[in-house]
C-alpha atoms as a PDB file:
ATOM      1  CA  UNK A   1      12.071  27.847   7.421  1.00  0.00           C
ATOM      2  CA  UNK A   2      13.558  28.172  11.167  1.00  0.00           C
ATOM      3  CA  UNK A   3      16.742  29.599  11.760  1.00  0.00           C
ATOM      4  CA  UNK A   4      18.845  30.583  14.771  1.00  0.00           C
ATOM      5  CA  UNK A   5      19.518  33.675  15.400  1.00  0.00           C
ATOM      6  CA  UNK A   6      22.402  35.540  17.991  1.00  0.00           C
ATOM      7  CA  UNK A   7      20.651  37.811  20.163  1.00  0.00           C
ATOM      8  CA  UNK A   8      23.475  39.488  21.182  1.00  0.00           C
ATOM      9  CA  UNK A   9      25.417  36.620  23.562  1.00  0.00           C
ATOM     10  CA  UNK A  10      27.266  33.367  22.854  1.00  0.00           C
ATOM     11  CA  UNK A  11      24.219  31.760  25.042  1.00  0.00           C
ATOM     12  CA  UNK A  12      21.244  33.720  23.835  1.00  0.00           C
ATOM     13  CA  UNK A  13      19.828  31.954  20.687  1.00  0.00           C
ATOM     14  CA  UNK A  14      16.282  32.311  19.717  1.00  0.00           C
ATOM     15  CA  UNK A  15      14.406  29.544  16.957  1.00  0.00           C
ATOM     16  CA  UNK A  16      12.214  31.404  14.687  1.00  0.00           C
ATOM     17  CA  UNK A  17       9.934  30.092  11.891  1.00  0.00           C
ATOM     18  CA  UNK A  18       8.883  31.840   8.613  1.00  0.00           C
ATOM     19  CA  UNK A  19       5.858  31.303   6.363  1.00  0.00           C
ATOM     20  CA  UNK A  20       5.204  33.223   3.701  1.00  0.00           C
ATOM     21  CA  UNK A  21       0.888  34.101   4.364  1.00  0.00           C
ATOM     22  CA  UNK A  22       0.613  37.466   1.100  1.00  0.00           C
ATOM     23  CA  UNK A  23       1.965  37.708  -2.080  1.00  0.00           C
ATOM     24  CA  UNK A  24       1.969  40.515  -4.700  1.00  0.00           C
ATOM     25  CA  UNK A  25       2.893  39.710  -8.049  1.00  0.00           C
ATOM     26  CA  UNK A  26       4.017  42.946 -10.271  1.00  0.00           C
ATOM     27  CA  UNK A  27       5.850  41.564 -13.514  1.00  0.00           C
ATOM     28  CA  UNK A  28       9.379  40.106 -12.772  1.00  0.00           C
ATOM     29  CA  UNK A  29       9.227  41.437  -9.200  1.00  0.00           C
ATOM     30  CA  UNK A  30       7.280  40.070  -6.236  1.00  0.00           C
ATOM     31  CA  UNK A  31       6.462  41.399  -2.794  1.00  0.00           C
ATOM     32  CA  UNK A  32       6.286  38.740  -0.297  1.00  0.00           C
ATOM     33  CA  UNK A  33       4.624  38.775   3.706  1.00  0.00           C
ATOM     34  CA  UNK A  34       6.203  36.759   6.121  1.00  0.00           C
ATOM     35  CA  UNK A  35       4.871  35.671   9.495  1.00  0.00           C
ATOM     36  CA  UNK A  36       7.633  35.087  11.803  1.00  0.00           C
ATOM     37  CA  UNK A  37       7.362  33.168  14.655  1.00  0.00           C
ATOM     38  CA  UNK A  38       9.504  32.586  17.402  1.00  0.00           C
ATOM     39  CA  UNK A  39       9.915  29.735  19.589  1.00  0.00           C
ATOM     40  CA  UNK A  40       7.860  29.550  22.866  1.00  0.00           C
ATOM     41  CA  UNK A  41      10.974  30.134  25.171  1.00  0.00           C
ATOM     42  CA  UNK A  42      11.233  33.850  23.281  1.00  0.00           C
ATOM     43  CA  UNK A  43      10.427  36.595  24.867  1.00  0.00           C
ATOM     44  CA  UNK A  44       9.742  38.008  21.175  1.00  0.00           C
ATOM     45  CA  UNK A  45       6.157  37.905  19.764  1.00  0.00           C
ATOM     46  CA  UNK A  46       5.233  37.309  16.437  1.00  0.00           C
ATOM     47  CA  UNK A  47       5.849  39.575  13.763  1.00  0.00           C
ATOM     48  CA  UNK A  48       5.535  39.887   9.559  1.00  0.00           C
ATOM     49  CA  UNK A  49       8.404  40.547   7.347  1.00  0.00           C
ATOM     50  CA  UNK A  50       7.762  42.488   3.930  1.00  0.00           C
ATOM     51  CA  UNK A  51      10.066  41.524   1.297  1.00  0.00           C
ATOM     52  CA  UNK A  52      11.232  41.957  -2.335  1.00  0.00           C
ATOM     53  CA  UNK A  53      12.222  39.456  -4.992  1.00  0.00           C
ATOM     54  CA  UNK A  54      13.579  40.239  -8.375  1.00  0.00           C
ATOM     55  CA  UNK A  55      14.221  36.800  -9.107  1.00  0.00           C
ATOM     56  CA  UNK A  56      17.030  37.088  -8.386  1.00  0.00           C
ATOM     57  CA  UNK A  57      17.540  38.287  -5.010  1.00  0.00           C
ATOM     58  CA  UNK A  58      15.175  38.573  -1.987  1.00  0.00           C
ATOM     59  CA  UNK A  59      15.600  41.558   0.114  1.00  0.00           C
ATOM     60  CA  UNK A  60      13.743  42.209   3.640  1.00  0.00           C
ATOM     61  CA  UNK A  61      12.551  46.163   3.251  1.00  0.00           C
ATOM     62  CA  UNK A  62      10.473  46.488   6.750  1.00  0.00           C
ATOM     63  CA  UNK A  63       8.766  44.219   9.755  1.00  0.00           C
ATOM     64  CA  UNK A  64       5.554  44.970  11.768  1.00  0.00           C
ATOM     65  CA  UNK A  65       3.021  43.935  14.228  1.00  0.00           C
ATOM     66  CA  UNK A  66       0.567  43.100  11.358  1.00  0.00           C
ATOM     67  CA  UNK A  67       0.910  42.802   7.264  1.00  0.00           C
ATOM     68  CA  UNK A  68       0.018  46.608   6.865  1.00  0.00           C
ATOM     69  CA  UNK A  69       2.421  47.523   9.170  1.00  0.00           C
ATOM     70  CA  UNK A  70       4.849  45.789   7.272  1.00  0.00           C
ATOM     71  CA  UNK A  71       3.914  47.036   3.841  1.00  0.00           C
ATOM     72  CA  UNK A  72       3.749  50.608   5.434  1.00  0.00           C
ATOM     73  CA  UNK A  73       7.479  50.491   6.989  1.00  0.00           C
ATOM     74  CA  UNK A  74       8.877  48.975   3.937  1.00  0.00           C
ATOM     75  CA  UNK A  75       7.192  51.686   1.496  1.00  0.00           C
ATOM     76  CA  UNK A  76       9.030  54.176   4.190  1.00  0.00           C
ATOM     77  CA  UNK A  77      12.456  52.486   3.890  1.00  0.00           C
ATOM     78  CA  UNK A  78      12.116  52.007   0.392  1.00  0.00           C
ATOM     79  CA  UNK A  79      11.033  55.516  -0.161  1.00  0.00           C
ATOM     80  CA  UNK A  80      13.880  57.173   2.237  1.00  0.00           C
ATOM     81  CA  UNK A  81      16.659  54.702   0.583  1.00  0.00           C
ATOM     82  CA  UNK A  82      18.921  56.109  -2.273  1.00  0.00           C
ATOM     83  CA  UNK A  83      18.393  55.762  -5.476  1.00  0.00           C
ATOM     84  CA  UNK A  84      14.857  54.197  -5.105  1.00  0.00           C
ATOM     85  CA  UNK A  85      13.636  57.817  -2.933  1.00  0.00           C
ATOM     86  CA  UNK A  86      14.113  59.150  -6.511  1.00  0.00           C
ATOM     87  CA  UNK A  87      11.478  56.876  -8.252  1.00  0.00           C
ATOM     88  CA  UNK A  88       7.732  56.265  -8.065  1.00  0.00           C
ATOM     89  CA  UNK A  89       8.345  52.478  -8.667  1.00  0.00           C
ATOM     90  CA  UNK A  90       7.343  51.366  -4.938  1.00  0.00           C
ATOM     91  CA  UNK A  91       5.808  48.070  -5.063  1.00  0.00           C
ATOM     92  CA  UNK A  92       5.386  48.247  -1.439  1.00  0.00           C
ATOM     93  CA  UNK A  93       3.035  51.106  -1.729  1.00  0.00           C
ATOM     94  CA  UNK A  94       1.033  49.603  -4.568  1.00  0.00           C
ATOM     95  CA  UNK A  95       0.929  46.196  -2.158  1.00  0.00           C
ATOM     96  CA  UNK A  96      -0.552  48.493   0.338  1.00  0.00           C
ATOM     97  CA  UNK A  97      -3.329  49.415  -1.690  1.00  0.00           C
ATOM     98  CA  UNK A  98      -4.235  46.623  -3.091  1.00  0.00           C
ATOM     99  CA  UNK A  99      -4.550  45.045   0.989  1.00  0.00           C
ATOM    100  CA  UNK A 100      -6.236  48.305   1.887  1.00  0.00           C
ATOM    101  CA  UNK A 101      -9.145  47.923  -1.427  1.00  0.00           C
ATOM    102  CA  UNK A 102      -9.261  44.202  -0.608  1.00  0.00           C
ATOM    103  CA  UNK A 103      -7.473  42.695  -3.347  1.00  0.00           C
ATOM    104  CA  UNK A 104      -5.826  39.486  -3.310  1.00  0.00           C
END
């Protein structure tokens, strides 16, 4: 995947690439890791992406410096985000765990 992106002027693109590297697999949802990395002209270093598919739709929940980070923002967002903050059903969190014990 590589798309352009505006940073924020009509002559300030960047190019960056995405590859999914983790997935977690929890019934009709998934929780997938991006690495994202930008072009070598970017001043931006590479970064992961934690997302959620329902099959439907994919939504991006939280970014970090590494995969944990990721999972750990997302859980946060997801967590703070009406009307999810009202429900125990964060696959982020559980995606967490599962990196932290090792699984796959």
């Amino acid at each position: 995947m590589s798309e352009k992106i505006n940073a924020g002027t009509e002559k300030e693109t960047l190019s960056l690439k995405g590859e999914v590297v983790k997935t977690y697999e929890y019934g009709d949802y998934m929780i997938l890791i991006y690495k994202i990395i930008p072009d070598a002209s970017s001043p931006l270093q590479e970064f992961y992406m934690a997302t959620l598919d329902d099959t439907t739709t994919e939504v991006a929940w939280g970014v970090g410096a590494s995969i944990e980070d990721a999972l750990e923002n997302a859980a946060q967002i997801y967590d703070s985000t009406p009307p999810f903050n009202d429900d125990d059903f964060n696959l982020f969190r559980r995606a967490l765990e599962a990196l932290e014990n090792g699984e796959e």
